[in-house]
N, C-alpha and C. Protein backbone atom coordinates (compact mmCIF):
# COMPACT_ATOMS: atom_id res chain seq x y z
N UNK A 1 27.87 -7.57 11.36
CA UNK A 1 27.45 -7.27 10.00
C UNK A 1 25.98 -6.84 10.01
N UNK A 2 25.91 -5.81 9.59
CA UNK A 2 24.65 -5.06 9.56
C UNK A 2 23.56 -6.43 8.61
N UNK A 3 22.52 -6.39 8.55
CA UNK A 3 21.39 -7.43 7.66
C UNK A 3 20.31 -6.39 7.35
N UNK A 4 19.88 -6.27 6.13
CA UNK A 4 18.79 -5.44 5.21
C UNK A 4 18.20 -6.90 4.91
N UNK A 5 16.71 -6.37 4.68
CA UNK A 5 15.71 -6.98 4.12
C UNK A 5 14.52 -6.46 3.26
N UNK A 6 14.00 -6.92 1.90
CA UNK A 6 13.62 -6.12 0.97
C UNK A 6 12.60 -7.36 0.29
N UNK A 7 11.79 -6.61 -0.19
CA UNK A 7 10.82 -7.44 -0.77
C UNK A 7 10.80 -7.14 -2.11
N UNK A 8 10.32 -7.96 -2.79
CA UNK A 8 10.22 -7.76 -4.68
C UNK A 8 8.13 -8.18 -4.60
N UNK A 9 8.00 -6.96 -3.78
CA UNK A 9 6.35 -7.47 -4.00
C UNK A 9 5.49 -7.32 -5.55
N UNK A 10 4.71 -8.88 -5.30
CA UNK A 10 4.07 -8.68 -6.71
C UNK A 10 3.07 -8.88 -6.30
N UNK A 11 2.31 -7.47 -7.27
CA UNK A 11 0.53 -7.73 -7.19
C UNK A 11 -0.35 -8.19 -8.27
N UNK A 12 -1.34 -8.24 -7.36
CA UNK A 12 -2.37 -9.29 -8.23
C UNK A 12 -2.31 -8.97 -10.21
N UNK A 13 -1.99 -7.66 -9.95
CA UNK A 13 -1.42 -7.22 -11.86
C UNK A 13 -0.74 -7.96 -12.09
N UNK A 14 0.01 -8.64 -11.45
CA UNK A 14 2.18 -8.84 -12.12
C UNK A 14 2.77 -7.44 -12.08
N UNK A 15 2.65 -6.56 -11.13
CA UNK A 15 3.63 -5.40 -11.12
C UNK A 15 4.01 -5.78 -9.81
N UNK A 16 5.17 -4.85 -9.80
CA UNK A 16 5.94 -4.91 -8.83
C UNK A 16 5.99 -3.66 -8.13
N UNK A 17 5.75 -3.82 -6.35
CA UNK A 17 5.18 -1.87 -5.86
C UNK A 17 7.05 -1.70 -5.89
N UNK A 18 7.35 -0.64 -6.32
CA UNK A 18 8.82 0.31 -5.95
C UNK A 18 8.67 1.54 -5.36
N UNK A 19 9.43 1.74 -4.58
CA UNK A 19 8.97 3.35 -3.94
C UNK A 19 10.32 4.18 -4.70
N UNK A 20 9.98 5.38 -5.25
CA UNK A 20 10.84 6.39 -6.27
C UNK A 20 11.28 7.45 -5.45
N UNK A 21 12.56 7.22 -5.08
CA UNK A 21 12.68 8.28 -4.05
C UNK A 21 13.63 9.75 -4.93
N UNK A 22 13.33 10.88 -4.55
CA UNK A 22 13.75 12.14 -4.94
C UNK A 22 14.52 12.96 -4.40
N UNK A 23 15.97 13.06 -4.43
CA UNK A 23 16.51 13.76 -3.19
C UNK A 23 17.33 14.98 -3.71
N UNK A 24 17.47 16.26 -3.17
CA UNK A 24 17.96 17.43 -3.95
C UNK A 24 19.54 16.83 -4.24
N UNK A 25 19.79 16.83 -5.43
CA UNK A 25 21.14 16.86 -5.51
C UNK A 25 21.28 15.80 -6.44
N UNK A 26 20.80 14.52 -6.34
CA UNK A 26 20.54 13.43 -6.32
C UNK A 26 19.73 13.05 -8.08
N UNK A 27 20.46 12.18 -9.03
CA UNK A 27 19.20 11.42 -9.72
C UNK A 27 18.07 10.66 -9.22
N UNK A 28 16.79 10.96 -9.72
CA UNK A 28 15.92 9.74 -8.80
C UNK A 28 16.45 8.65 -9.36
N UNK A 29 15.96 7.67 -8.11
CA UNK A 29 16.28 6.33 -8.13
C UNK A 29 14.84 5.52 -7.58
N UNK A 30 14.86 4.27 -7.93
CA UNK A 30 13.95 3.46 -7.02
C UNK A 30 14.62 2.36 -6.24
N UNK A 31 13.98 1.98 -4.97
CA UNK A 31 14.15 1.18 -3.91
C UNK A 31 13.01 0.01 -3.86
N UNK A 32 13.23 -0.78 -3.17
CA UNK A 32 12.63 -1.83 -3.13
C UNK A 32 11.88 -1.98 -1.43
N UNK A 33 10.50 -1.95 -1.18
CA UNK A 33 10.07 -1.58 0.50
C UNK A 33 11.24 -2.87 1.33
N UNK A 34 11.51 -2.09 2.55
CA UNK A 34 12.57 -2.91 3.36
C UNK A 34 13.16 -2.45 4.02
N UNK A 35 13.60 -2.74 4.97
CA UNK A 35 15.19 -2.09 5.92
C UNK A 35 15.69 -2.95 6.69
N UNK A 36 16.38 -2.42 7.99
CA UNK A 36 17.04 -2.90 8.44
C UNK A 36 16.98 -3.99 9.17
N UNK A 37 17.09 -5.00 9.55
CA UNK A 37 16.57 -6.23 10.72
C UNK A 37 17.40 -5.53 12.00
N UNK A 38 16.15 -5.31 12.64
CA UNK A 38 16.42 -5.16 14.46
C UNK A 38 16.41 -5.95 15.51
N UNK A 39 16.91 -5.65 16.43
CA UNK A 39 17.24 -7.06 17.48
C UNK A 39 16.08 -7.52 17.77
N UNK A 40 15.15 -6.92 18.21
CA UNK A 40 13.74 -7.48 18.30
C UNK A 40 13.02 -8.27 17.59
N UNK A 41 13.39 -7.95 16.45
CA UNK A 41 12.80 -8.63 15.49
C UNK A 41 12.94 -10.30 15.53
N UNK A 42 12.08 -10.99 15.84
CA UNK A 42 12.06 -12.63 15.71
C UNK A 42 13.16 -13.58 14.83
N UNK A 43 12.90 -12.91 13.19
CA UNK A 43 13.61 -13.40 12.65
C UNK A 43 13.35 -12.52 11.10
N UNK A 44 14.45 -12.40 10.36
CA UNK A 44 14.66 -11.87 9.29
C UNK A 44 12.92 -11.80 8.46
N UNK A 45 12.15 -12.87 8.38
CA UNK A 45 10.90 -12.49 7.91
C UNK A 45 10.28 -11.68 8.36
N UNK A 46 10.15 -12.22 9.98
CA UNK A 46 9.39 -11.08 10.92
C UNK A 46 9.73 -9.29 10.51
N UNK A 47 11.07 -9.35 9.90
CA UNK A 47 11.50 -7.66 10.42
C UNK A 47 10.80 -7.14 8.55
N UNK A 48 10.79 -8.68 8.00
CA UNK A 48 10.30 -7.70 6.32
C UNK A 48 8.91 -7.14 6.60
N UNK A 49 8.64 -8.48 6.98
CA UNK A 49 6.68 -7.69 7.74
C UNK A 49 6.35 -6.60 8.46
N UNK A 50 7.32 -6.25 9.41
CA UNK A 50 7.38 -5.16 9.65
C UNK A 50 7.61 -4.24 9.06
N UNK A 51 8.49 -3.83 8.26
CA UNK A 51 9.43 -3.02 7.40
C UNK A 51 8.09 -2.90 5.94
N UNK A 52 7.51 -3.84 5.87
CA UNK A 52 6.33 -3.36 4.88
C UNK A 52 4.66 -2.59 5.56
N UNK A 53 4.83 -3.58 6.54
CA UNK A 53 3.82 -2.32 7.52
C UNK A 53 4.40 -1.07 7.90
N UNK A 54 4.93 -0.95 8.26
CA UNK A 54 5.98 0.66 8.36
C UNK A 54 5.99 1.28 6.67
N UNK A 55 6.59 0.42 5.92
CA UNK A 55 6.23 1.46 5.09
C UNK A 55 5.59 1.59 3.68
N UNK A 56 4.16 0.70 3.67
CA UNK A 56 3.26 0.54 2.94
C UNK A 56 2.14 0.04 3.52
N UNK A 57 1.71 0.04 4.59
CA UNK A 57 0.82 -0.39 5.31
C UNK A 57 0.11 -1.58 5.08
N UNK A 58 0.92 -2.09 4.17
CA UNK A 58 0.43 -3.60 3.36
C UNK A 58 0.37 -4.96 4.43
N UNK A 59 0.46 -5.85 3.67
CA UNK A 59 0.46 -7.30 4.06
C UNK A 59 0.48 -8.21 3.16
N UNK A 60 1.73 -8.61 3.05
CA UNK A 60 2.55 -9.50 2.06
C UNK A 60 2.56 -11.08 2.42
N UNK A 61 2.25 -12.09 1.63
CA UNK A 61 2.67 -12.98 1.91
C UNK A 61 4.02 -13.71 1.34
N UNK A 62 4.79 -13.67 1.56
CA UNK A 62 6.37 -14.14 1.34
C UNK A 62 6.35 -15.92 0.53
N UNK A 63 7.23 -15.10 -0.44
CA UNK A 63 6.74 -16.89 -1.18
C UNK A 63 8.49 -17.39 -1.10
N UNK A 64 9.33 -17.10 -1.16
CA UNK A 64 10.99 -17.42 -1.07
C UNK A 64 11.89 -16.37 -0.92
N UNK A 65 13.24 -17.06 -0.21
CA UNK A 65 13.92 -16.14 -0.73
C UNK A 65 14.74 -16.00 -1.85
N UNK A 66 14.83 -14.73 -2.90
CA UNK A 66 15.30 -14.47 -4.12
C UNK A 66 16.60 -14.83 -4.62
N UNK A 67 17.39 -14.01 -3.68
CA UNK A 67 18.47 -13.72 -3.84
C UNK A 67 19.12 -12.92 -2.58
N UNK A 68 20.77 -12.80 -2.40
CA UNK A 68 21.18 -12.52 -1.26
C UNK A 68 22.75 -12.04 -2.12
N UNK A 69 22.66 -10.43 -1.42
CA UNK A 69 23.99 -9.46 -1.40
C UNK A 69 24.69 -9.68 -0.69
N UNK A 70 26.22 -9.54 -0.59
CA UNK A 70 26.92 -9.26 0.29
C UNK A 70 27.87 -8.48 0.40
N UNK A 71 28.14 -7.48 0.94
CA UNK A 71 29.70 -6.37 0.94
C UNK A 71 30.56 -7.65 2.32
N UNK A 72 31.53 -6.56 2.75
CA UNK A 72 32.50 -6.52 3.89
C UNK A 72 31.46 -6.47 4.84
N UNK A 73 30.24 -5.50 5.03
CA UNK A 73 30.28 -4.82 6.25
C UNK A 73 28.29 -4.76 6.26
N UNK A 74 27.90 -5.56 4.68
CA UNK A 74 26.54 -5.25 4.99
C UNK A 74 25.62 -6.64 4.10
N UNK A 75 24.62 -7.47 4.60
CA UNK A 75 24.09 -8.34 3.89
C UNK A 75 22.72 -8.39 3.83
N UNK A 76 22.45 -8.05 2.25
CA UNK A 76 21.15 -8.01 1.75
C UNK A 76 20.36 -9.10 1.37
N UNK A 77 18.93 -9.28 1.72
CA UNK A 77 18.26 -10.64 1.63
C UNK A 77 16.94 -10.12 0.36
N UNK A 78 16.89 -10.36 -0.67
CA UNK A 78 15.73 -10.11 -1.18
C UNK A 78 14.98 -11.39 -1.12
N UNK A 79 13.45 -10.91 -0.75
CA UNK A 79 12.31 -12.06 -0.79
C UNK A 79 11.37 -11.75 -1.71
N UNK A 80 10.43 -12.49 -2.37
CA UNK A 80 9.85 -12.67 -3.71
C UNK A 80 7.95 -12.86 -2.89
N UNK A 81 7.31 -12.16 -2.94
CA UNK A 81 6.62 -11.76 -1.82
C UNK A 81 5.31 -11.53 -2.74
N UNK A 82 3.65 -12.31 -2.52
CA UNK A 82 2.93 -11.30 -3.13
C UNK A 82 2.13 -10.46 -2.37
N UNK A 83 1.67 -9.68 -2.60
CA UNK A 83 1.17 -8.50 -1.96
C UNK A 83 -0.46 -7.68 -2.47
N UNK A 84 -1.42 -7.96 -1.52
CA UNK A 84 -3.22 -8.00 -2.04
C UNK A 84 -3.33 -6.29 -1.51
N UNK A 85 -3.23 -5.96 -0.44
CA UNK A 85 -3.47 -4.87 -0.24
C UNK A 85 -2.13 -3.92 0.41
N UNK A 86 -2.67 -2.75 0.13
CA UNK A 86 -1.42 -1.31 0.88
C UNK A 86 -2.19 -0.16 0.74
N UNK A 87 -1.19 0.53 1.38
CA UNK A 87 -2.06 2.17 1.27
C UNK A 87 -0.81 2.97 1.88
N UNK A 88 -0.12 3.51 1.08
CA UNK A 88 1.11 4.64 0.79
C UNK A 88 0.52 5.87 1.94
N UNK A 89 -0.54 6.11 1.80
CA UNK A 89 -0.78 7.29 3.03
C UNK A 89 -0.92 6.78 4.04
N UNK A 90 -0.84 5.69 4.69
CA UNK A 90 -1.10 5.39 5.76
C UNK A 90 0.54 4.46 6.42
N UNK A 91 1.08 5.17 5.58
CA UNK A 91 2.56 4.58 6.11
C UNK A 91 3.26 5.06 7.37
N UNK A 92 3.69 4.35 8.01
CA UNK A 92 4.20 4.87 9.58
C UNK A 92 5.94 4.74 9.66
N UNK A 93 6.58 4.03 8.83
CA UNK A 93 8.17 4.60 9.04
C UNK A 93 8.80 5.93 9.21
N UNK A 94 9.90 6.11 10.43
CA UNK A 94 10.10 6.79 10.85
C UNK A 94 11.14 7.96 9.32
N UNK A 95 11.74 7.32 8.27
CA UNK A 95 12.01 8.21 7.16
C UNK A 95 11.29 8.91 7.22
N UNK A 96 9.77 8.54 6.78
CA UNK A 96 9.09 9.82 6.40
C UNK A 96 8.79 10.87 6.87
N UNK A 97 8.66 10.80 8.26
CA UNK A 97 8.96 12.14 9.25
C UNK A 97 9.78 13.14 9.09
N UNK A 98 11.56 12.14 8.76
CA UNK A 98 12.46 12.77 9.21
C UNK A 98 12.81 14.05 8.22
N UNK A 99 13.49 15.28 8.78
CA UNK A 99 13.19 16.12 7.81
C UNK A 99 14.82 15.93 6.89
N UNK A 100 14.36 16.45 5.31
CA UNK A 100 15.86 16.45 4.32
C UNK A 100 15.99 15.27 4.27
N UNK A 101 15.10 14.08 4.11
CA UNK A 101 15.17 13.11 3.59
C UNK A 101 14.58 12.70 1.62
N UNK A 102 14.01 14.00 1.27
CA UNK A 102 13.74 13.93 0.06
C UNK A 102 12.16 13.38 0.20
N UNK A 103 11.56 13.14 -0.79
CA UNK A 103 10.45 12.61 -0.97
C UNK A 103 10.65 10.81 -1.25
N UNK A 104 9.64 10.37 -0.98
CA UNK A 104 9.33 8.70 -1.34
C UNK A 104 8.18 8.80 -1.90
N UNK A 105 8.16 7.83 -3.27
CA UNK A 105 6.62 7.84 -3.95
C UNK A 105 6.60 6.15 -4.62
N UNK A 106 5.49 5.89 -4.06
CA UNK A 106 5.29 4.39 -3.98
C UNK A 106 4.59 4.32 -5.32
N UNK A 107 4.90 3.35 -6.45
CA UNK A 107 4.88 3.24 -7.81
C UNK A 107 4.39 2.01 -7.95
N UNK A 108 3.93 1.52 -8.97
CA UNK A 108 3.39 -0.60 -9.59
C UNK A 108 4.38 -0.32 -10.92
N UNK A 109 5.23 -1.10 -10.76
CA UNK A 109 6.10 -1.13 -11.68
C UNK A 109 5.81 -2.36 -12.88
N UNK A 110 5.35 -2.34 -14.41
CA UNK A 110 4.90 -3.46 -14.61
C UNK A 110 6.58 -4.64 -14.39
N UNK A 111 6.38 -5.62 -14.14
CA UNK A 111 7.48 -6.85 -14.01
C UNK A 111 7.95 -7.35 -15.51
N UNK A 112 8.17 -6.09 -16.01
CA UNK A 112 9.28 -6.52 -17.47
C UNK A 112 10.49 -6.31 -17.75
N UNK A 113 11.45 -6.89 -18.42
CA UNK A 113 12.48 -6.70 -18.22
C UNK A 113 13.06 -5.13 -19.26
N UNK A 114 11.90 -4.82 -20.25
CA UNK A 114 12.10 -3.88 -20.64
C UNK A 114 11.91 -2.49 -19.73
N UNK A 115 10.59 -2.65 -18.81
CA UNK A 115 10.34 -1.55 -17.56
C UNK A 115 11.48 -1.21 -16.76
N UNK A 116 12.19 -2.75 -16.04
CA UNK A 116 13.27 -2.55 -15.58
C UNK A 116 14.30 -1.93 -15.97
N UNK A 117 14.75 -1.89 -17.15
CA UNK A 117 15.75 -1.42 -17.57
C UNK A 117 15.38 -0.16 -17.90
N UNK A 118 14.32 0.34 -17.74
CA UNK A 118 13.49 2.09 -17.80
C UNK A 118 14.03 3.20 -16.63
N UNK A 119 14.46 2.41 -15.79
CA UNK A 119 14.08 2.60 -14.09
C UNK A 119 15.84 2.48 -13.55
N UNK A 120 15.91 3.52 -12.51
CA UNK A 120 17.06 2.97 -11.80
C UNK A 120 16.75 2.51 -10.31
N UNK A 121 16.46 1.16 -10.31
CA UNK A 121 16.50 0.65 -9.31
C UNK A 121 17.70 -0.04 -8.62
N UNK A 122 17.57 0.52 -6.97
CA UNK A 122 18.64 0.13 -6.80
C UNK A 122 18.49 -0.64 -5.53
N UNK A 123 19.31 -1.68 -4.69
CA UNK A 123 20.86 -1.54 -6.05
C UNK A 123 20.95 -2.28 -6.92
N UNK A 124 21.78 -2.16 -7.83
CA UNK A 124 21.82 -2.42 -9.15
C UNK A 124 22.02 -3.80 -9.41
N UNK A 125 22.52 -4.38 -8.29
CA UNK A 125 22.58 -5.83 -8.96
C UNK A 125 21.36 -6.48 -8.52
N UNK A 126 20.54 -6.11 -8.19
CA UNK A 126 18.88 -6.94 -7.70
C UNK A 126 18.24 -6.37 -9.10
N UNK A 127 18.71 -5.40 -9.91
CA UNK A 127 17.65 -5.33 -10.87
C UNK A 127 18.36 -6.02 -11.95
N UNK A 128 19.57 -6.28 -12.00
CA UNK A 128 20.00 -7.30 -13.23
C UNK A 128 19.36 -9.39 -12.39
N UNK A 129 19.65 -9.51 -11.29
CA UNK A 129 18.85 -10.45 -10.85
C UNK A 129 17.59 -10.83 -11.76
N UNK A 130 16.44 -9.48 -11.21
CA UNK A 130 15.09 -9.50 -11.60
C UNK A 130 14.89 -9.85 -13.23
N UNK A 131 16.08 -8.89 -13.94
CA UNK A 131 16.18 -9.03 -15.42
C UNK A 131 16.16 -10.36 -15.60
N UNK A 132 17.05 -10.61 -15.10
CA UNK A 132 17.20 -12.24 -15.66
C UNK A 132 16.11 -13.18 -15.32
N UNK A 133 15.75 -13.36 -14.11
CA UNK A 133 14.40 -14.24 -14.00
C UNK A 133 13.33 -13.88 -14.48
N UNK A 134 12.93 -12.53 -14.84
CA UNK A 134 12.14 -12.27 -16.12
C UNK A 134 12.23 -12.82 -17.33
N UNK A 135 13.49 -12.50 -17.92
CA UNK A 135 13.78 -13.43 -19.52
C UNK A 135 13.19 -14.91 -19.28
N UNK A 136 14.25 -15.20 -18.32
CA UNK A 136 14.60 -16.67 -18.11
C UNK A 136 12.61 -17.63 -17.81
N UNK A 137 12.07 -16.57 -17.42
CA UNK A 137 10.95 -16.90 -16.92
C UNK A 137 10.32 -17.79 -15.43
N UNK A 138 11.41 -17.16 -14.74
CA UNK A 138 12.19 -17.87 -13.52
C UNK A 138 11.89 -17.81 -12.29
N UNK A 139 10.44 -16.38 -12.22
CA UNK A 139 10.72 -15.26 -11.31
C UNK A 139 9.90 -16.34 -9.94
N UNK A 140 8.93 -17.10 -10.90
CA UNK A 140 8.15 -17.92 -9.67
C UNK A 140 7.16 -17.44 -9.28
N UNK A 141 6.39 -16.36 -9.55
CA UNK A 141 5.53 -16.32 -8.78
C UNK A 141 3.96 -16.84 -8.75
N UNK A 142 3.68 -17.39 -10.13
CA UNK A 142 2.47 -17.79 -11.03
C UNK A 142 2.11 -18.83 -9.60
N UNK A 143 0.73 -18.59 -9.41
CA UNK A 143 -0.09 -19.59 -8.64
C UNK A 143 0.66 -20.00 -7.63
N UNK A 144 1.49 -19.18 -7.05
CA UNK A 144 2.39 -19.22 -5.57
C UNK A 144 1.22 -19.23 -4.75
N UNK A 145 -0.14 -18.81 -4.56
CA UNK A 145 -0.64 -17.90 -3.72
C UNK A 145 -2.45 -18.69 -3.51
């Protein structure tokens, strides 16, 4: 079973970074920074840290994990993460190279449940998640840090 890993980074605002990706053919959508866990990788945290240096050049500190997807064939881990610094041009994942991958544009999304529902972030059931621990007032992150 394949394992994804994704962060819900929040900055020192209360926004949340999303990257807005644009692809011909395609409605935009937004994603959440993250990918795949590789064998190398130590352990599922290790590969988010990576996966945010690759592709926000940031450095997150990880406060829990959120919530967790599952298909047949693929299992998603979201972590609740805050995040002091990044820099979008200085990103090194191999997407952005690759060519006919569309554009990626790294966004501060404010953390409301009205923003959210502005936005198609995907996938879709991490942004009804987020909805809800927004209302609920749930999300955790106040003085994590």
């Amino acid at each position: 079973m394949m394992e994804r890993v994704r962060a819900v980074l929040v900055t020192a605002d209360d926004t949340m970074l999303a990257i807005r990706r644009t692809r011909p053919g395609i409605p935009e959508y937004w994603v959440l920074p993250g990918g795949g866990v590789e064998p190398s990788d130590a352990s599922r945290e290790a590969a988010l840290y990576r996966e945010i240096h690759e592709e926000i050049a940031g450095k997150a500190d990880i406060i829990r994990l959120l919530h967790t997807m599952e298909s047949d064939d693929e299992r998603q881990l979201f972590y609740l993460a805050r995040i002091a610094t990044w820099s979008f041009d200085d990103r090194t994942g191999p997407e952005f190279s690759t060519e006919g991958r569309g554009e990626y544009a790294l966004e501060e999304i404010p953390l409301t449940a009205e923003r959210l529902d502005g936005i198609d972030l995907k996938p879709e059931g991490i942004a009804h998640v987020l909805q809800g621990a927004i209302r609920a007032g749930s999300l955790g992150v106040e003085g994590s840090l």
